[in-house]
PDB file of N, CA and C in Angstrom:
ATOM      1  N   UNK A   1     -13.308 -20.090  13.293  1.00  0.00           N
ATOM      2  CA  UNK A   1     -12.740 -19.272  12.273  1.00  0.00           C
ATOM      3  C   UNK A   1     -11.407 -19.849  11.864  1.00  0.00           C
ATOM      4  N   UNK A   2     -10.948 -19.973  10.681  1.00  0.00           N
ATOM      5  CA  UNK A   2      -9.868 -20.232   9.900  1.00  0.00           C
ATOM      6  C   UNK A   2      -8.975 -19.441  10.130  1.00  0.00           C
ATOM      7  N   UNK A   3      -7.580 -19.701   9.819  1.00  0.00           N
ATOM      8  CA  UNK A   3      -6.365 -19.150   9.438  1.00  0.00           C
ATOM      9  C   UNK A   3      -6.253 -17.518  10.202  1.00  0.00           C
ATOM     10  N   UNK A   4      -5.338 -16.981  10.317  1.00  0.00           N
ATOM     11  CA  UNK A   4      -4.606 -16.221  11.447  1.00  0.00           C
ATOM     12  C   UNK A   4      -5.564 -15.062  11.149  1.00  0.00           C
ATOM     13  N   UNK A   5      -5.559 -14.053  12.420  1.00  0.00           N
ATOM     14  CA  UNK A   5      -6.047 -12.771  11.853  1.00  0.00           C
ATOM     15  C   UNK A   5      -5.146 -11.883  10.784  1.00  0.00           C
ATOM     16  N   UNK A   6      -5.798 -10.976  10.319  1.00  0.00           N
ATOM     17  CA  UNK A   6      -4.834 -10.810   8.956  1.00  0.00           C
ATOM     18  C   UNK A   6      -4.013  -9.412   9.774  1.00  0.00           C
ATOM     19  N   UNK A   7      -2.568  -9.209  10.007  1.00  0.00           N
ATOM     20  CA  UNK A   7      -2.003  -8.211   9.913  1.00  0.00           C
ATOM     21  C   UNK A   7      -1.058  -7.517   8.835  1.00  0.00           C
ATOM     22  N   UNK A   8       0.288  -7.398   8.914  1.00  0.00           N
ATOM     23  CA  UNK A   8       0.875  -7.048   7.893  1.00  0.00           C
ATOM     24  C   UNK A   8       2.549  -7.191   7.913  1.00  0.00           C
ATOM     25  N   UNK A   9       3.063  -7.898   6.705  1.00  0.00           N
ATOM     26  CA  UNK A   9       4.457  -8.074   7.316  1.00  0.00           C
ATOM     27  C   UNK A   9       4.781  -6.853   6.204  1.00  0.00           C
ATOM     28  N   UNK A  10       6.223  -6.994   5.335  1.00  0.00           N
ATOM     29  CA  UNK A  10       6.971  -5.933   4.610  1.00  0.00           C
ATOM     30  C   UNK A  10       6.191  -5.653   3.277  1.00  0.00           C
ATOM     31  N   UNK A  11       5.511  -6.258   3.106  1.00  0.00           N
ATOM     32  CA  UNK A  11       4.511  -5.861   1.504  1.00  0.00           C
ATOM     33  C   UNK A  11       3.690  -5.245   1.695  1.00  0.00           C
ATOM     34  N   UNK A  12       3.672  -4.355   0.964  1.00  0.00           N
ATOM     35  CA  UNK A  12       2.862  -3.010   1.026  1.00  0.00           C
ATOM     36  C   UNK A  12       1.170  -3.612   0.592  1.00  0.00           C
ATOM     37  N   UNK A  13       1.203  -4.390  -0.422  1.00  0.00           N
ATOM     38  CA  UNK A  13      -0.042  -5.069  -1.046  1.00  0.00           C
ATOM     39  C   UNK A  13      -0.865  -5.883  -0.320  1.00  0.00           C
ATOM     40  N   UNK A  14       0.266  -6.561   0.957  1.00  0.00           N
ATOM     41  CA  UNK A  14      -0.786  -7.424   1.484  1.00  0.00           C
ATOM     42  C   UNK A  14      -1.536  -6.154   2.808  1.00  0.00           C
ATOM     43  N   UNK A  15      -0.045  -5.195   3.141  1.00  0.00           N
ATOM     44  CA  UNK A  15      -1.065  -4.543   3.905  1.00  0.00           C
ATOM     45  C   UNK A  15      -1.944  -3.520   3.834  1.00  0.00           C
ATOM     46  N   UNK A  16      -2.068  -3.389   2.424  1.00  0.00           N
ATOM     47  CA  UNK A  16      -3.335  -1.951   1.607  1.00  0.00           C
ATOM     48  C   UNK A  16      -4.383  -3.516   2.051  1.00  0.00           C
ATOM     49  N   UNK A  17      -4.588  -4.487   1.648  1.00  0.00           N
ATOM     50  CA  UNK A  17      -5.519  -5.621   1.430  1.00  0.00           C
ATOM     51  C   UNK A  17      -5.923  -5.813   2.456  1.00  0.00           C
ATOM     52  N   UNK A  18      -4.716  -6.309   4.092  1.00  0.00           N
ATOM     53  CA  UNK A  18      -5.482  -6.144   5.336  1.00  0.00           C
ATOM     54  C   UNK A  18      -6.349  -4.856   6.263  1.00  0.00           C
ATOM     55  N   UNK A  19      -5.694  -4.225   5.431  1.00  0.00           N
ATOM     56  CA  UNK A  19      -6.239  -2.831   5.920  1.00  0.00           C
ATOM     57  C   UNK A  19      -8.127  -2.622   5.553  1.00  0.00           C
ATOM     58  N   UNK A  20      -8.405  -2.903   4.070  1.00  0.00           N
ATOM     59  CA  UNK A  20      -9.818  -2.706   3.625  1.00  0.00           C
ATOM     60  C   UNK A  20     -10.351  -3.722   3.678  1.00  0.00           C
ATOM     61  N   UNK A  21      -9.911  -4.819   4.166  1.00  0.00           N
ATOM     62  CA  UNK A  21     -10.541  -6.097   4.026  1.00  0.00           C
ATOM     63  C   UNK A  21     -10.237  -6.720   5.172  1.00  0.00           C
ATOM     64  N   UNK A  22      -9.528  -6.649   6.076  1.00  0.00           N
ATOM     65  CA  UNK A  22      -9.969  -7.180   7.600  1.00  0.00           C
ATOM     66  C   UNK A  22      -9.481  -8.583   7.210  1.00  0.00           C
ATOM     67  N   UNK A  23      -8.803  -8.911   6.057  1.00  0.00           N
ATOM     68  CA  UNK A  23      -8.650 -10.862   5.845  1.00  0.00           C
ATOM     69  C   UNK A  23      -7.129 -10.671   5.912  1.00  0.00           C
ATOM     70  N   UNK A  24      -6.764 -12.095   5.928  1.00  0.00           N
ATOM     71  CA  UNK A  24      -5.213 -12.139   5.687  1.00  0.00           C
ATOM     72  C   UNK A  24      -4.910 -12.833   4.728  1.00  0.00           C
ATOM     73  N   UNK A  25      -3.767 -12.909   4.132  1.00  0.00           N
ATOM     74  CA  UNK A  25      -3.598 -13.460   3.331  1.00  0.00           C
ATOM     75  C   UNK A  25      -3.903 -14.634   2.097  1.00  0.00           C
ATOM     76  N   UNK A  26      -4.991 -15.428   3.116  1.00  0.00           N
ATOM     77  CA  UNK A  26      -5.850 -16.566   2.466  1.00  0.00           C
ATOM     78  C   UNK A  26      -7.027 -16.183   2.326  1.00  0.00           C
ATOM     79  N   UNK A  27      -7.345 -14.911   2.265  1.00  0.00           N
ATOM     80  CA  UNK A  27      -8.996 -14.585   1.978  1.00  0.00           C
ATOM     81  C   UNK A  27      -9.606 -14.808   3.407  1.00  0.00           C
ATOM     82  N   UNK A  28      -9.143 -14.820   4.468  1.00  0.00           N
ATOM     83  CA  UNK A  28     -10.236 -15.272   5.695  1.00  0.00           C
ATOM     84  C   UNK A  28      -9.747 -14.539   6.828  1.00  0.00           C
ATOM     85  N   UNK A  29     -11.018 -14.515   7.213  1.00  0.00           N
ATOM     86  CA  UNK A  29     -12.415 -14.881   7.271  1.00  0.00           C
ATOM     87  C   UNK A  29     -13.046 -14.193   6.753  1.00  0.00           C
ATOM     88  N   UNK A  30     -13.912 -14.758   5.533  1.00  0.00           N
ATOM     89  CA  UNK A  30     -14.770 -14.266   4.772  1.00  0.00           C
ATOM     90  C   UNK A  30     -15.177 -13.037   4.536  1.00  0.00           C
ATOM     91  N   UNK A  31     -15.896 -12.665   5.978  1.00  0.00           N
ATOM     92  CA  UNK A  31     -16.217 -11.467   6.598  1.00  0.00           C
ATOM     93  C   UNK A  31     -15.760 -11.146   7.410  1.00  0.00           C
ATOM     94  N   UNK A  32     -14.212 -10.712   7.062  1.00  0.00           N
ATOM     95  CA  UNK A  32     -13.382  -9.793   8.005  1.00  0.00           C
ATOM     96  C   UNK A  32     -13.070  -9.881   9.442  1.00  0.00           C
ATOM     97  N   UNK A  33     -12.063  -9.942   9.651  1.00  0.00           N
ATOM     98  CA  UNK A  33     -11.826  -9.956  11.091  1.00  0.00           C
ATOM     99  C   UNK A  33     -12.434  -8.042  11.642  1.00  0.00           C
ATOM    100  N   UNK A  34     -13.183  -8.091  13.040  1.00  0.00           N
ATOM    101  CA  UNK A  34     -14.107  -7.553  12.939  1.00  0.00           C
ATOM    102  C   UNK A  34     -14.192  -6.393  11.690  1.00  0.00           C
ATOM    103  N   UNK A  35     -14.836  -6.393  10.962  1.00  0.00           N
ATOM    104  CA  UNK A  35     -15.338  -5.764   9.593  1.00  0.00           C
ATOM    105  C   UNK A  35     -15.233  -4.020   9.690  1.00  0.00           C
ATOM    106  N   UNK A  36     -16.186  -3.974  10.922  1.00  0.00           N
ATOM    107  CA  UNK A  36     -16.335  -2.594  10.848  1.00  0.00           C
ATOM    108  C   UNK A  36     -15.541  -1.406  10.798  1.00  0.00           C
ATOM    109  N   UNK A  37     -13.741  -1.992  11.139  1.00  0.00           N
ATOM    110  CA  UNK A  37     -12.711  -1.803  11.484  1.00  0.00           C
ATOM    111  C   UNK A  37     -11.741  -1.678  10.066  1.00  0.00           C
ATOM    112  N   UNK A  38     -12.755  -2.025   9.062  1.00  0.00           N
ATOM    113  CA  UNK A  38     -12.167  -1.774   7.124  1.00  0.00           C
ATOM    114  C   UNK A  38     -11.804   0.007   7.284  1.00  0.00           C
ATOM    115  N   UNK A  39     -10.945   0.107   6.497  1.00  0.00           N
ATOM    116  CA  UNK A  39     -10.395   1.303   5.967  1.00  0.00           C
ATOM    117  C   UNK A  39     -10.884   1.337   4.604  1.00  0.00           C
ATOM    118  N   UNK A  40     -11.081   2.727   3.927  1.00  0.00           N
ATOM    119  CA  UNK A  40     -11.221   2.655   2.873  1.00  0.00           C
ATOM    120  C   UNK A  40      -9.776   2.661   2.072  1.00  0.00           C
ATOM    121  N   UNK A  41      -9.835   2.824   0.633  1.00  0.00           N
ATOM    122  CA  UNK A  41      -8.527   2.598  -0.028  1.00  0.00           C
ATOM    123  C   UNK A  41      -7.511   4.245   0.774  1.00  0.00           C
ATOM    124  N   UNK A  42      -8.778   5.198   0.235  1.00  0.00           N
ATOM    125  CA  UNK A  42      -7.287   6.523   0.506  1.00  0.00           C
ATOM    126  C   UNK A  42      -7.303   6.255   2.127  1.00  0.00           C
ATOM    127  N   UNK A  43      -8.105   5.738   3.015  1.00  0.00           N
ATOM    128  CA  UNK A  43      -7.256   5.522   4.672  1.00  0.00           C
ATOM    129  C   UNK A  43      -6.305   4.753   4.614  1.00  0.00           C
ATOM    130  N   UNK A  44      -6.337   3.751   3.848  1.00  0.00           N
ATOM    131  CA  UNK A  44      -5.508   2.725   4.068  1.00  0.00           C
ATOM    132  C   UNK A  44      -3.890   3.175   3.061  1.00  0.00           C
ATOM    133  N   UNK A  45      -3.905   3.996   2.424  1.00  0.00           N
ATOM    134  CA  UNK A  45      -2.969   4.388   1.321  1.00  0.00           C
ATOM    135  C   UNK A  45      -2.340   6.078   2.238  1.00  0.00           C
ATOM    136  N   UNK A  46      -3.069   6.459   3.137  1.00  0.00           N
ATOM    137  CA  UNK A  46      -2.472   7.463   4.065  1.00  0.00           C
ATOM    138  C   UNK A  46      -1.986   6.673   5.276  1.00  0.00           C
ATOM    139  N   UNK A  47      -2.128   5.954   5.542  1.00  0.00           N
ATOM    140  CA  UNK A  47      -1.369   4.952   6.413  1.00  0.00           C
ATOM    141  C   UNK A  47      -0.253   4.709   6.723  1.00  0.00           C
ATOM    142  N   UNK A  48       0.417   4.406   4.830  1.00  0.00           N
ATOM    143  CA  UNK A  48       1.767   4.457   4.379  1.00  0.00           C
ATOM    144  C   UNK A  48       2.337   6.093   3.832  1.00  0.00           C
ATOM    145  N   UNK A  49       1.516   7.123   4.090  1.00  0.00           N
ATOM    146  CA  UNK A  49       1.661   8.427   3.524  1.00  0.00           C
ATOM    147  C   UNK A  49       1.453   9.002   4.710  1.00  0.00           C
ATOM    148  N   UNK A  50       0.857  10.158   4.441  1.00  0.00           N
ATOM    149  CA  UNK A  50       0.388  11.402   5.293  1.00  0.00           C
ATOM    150  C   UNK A  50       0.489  11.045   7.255  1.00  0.00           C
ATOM    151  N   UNK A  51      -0.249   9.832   6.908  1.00  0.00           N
ATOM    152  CA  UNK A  51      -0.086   9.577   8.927  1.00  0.00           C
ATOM    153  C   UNK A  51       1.138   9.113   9.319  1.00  0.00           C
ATOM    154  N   UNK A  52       1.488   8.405   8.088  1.00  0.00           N
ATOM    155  CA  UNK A  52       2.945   7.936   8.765  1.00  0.00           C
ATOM    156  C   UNK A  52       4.106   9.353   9.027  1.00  0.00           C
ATOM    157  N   UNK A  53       3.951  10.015   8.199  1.00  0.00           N
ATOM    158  CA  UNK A  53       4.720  11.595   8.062  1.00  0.00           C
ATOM    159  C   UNK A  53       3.960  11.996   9.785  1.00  0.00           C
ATOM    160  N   UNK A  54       2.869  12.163   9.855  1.00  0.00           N
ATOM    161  CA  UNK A  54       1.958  12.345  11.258  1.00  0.00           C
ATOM    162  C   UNK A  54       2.802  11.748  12.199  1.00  0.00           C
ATOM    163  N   UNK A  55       3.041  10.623  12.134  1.00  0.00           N
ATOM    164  CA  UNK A  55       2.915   9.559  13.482  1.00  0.00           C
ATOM    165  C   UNK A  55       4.699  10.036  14.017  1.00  0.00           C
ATOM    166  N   UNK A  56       5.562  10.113  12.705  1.00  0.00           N
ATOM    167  CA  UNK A  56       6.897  10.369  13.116  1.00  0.00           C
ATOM    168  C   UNK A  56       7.635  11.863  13.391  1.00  0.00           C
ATOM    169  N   UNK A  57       6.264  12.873  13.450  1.00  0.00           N
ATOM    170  CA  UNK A  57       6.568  14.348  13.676  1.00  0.00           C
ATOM    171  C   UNK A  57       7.444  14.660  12.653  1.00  0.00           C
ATOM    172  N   UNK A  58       6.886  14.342  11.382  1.00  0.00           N
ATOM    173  CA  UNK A  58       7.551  14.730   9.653  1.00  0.00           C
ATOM    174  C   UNK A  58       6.427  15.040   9.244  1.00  0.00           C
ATOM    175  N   UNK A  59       5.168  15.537   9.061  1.00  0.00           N
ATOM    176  CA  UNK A  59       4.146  16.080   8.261  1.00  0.00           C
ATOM    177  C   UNK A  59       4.646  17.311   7.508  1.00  0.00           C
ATOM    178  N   UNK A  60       5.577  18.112   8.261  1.00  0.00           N
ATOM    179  CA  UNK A  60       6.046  19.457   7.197  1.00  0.00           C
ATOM    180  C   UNK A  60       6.950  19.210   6.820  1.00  0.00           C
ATOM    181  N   UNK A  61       7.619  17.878   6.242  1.00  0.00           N
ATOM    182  CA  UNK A  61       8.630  17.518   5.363  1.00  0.00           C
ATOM    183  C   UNK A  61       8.396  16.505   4.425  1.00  0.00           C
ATOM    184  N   UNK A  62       7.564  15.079   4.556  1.00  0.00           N
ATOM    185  CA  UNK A  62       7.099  14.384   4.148  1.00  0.00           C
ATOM    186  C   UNK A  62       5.806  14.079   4.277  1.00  0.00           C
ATOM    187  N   UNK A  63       5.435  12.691   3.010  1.00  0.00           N
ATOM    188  CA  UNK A  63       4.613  12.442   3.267  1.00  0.00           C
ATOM    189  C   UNK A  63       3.042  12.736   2.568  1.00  0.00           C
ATOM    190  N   UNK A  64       3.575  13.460   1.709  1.00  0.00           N
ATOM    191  CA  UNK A  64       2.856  14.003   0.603  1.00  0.00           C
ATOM    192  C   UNK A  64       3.662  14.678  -0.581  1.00  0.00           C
ATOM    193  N   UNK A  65       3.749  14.613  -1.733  1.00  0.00           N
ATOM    194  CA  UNK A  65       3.968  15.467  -2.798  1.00  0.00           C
ATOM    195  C   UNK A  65       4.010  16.655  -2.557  1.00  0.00           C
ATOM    196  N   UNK A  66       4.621  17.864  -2.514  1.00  0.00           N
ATOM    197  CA  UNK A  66       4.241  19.021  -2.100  1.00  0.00           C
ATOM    198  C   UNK A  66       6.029  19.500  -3.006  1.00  0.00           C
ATOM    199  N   UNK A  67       5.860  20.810  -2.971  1.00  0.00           N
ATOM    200  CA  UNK A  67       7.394  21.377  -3.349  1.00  0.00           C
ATOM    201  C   UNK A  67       7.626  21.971  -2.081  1.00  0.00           C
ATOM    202  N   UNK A  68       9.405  21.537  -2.020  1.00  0.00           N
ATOM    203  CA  UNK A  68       9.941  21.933  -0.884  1.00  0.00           C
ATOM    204  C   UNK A  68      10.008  20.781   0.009  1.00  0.00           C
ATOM    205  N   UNK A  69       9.160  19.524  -0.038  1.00  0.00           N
ATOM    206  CA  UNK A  69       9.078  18.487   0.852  1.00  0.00           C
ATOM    207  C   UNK A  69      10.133  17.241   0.251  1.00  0.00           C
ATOM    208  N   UNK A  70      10.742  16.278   1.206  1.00  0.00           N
ATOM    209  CA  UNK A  70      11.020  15.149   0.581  1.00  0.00           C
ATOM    210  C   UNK A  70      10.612  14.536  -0.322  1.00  0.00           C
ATOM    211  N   UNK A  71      10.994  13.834  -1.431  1.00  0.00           N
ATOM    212  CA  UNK A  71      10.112  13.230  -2.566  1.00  0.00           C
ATOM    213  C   UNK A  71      10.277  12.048  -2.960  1.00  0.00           C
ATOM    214  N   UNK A  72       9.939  10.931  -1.440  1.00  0.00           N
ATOM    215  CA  UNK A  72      10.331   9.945  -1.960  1.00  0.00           C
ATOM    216  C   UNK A  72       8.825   9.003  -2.473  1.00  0.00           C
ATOM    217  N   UNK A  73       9.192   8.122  -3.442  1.00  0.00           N
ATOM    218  CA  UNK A  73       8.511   7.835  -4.689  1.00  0.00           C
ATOM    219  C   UNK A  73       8.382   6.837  -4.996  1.00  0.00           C
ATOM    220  N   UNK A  74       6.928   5.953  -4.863  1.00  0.00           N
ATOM    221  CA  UNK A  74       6.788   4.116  -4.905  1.00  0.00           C
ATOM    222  C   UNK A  74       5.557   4.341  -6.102  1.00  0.00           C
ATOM    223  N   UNK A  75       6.524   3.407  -7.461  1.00  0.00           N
ATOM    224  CA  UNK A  75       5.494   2.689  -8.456  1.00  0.00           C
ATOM    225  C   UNK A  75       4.862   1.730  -8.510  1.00  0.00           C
ATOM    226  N   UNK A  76       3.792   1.919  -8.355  1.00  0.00           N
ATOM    227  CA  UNK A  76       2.735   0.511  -8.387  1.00  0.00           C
ATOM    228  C   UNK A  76       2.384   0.054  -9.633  1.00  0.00           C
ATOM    229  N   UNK A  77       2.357  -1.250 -10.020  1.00  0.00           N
ATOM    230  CA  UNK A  77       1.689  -1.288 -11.141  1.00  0.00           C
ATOM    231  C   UNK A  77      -0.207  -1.441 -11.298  1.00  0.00           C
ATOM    232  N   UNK A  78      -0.534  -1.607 -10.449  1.00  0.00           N
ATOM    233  CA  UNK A  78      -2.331  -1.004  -9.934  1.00  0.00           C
ATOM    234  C   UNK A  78      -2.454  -0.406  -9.491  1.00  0.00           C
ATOM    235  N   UNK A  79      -3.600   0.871  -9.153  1.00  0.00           N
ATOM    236  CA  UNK A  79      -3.939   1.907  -8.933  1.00  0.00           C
ATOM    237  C   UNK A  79      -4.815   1.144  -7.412  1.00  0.00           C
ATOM    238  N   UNK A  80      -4.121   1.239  -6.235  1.00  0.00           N
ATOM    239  CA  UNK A  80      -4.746   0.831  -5.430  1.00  0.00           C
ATOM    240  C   UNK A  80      -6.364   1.567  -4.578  1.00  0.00           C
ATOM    241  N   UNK A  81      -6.506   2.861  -5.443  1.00  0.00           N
ATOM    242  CA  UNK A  81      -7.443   3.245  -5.192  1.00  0.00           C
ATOM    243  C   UNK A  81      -9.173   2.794  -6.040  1.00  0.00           C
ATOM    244  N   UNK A  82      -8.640   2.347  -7.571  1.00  0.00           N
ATOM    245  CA  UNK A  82      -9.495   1.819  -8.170  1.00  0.00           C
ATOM    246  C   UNK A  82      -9.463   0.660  -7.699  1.00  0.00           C
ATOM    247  N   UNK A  83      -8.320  -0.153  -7.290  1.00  0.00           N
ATOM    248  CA  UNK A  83      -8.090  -1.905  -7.249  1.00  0.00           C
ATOM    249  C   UNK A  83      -8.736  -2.198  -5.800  1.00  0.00           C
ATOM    250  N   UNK A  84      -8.650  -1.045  -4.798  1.00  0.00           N
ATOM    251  CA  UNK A  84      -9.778  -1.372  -3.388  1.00  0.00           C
ATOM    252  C   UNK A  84     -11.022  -1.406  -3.346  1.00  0.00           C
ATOM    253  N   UNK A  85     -11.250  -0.567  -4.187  1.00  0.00           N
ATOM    254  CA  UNK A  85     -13.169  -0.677  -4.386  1.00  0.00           C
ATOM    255  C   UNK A  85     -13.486  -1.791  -4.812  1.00  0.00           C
ATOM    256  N   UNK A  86     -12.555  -1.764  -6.663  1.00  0.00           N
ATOM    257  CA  UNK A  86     -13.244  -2.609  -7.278  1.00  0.00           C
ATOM    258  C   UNK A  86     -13.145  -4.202  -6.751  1.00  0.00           C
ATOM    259  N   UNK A  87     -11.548  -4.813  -6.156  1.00  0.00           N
ATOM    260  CA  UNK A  87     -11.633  -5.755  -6.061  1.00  0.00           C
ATOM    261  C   UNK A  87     -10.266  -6.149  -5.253  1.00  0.00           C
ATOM    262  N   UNK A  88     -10.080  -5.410  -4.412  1.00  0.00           N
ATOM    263  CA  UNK A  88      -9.582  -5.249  -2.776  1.00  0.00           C
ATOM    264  C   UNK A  88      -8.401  -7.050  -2.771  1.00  0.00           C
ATOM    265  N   UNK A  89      -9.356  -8.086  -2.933  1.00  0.00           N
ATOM    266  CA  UNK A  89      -8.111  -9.280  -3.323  1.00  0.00           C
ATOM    267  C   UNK A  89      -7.235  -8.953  -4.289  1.00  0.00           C
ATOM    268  N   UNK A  90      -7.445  -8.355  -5.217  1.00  0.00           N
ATOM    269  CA  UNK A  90      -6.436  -8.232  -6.254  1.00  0.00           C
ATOM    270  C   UNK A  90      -5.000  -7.872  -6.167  1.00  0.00           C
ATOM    271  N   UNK A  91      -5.402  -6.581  -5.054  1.00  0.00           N
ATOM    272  CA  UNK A  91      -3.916  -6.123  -4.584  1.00  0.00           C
ATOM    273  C   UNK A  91      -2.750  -7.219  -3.915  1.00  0.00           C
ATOM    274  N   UNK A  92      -3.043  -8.255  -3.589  1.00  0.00           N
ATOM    275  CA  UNK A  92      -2.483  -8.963  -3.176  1.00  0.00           C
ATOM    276  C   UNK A  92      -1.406  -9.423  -4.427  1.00  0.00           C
ATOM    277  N   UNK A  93      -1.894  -9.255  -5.629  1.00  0.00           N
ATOM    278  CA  UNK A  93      -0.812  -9.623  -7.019  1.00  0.00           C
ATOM    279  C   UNK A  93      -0.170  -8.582  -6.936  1.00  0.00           C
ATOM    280  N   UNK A  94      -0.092  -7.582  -6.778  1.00  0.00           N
ATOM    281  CA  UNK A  94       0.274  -6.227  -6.711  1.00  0.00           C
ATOM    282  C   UNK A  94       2.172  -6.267  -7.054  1.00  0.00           C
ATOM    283  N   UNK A  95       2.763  -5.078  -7.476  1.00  0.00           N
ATOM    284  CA  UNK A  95       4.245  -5.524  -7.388  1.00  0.00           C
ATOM    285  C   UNK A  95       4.788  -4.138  -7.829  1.00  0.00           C
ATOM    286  N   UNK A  96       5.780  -3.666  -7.286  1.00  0.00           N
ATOM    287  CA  UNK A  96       6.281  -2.608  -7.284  1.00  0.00           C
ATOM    288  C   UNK A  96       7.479  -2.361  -8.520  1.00  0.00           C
ATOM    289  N   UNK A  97       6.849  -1.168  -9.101  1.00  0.00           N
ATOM    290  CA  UNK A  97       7.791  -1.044 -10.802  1.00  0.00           C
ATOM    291  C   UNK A  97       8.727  -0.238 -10.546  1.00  0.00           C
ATOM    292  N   UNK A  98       8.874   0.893  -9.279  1.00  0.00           N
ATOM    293  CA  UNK A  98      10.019   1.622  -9.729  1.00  0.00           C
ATOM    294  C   UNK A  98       9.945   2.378  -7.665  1.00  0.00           C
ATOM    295  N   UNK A  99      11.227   2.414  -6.947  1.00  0.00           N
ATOM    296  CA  UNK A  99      11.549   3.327  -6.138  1.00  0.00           C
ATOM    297  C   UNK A  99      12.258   4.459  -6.334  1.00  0.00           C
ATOM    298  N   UNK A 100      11.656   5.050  -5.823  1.00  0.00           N
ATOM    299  CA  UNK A 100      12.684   6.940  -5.844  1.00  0.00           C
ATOM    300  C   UNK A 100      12.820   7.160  -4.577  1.00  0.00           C
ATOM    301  N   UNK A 101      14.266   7.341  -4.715  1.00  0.00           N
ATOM    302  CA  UNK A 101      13.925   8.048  -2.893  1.00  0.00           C
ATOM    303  C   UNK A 101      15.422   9.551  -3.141  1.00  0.00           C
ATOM    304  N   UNK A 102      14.874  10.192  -2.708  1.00  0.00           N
ATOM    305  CA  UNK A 102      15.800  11.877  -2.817  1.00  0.00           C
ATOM    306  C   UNK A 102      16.085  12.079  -4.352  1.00  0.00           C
ATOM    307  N   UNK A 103      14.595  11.428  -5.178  1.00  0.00           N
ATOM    308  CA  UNK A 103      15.194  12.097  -6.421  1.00  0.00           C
ATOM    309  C   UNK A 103      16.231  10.852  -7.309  1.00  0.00           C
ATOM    310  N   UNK A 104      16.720  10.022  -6.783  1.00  0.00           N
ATOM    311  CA  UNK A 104      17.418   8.630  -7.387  1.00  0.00           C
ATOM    312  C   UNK A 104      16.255   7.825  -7.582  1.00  0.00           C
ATOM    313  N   UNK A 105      17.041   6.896  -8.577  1.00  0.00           N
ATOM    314  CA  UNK A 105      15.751   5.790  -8.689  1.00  0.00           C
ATOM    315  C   UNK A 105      17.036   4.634  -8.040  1.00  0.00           C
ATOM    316  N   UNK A 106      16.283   4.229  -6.921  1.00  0.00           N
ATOM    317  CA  UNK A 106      16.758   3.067  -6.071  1.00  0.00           C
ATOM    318  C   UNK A 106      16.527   1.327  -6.732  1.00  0.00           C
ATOM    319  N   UNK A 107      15.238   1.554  -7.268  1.00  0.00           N
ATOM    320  CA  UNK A 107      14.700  -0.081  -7.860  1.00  0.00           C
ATOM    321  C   UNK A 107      14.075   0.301  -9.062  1.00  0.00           C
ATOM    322  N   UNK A 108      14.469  -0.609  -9.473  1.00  0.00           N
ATOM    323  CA  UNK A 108      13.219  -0.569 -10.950  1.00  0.00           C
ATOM    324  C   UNK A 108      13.212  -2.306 -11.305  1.00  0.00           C
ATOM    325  N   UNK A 109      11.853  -2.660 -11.433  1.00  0.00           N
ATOM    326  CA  UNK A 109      11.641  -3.715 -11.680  1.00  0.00           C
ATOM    327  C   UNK A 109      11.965  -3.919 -13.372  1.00  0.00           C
ATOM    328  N   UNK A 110      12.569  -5.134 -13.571  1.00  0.00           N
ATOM    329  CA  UNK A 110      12.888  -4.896 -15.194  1.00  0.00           C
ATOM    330  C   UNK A 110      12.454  -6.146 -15.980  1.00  0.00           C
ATOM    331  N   UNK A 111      11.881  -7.103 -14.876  1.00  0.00           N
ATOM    332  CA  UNK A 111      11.848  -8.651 -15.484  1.00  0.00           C
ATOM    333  C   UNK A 111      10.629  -8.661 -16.276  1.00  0.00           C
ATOM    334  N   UNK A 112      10.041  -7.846 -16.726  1.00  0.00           N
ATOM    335  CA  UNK A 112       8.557  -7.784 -17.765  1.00  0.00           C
ATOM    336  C   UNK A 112       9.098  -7.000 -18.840  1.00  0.00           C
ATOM    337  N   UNK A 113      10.043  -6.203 -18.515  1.00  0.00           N
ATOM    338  CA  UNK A 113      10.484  -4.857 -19.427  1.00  0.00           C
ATOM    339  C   UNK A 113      11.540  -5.545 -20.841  1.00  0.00           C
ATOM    340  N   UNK A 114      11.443  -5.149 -22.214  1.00  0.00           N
ATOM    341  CA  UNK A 114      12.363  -5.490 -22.899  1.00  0.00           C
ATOM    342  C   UNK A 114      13.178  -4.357 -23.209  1.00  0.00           C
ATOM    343  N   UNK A 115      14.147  -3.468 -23.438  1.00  0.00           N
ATOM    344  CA  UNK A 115      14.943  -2.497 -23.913  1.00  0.00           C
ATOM    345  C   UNK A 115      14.401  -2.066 -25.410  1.00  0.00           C
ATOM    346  N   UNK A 116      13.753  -0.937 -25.119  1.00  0.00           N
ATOM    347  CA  UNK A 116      13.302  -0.808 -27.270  1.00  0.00           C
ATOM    348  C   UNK A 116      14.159   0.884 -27.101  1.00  0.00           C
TER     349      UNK A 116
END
């Protein structure tokens, strides 16, 4: 087998991608490091949501949209729930348009954007 098993460093894209696809970064191995072990898109997108709120004893503060809860806030420019089914490599182009966190906008990507 080729090239490393796939885990996940600080990009959210490569790790929605290792998550449903068992590959790392170079597409390999083909067929997944063991396969059966794929997440679907919303497991792999509660990962960074709902379980993580789970895992850090924050579920009744974060971690979901809700009123009354924290509201912090990541723009994607693909819909990683259509982009896992349909074509799970893709996310790997993936790139983040805008952070919110308490209601501020922390980042906004602007290098595609013109001012109209």
């Amino acid at each position: 087998m080729r090239g490393a098993p796939p885990g996940s460093d600080h990009n959210i894209f490569y790790g929605l991608h290792a998550a449903m696809t068992r590959r790392n970064k170079e597409r390999e191995p083909k067929e997944g490091w063991y396969p059966n072990q794929c997440l679907t898109p919303e497991e792999s997108l509660r990962g960074y949501t709902s379980w993580g709120a789970y895992a850090a004893h924050e579920e009744l503060e974060t971690g979901i949209l809700a009123p009354g809860r924290k509201a912090d806030v990541t723009v994607m420019d693909l819909d990683p729930f259509v982009i896992g089914e349909e074509d799970p490599g893709a996310l790997l182009s993936g790139n983040i348009e805008m952070t919110i966190v308490a209601g501020t906008v922390v980042h906004e990507r602007n290098d595609h954007r013109s001012d109209h």
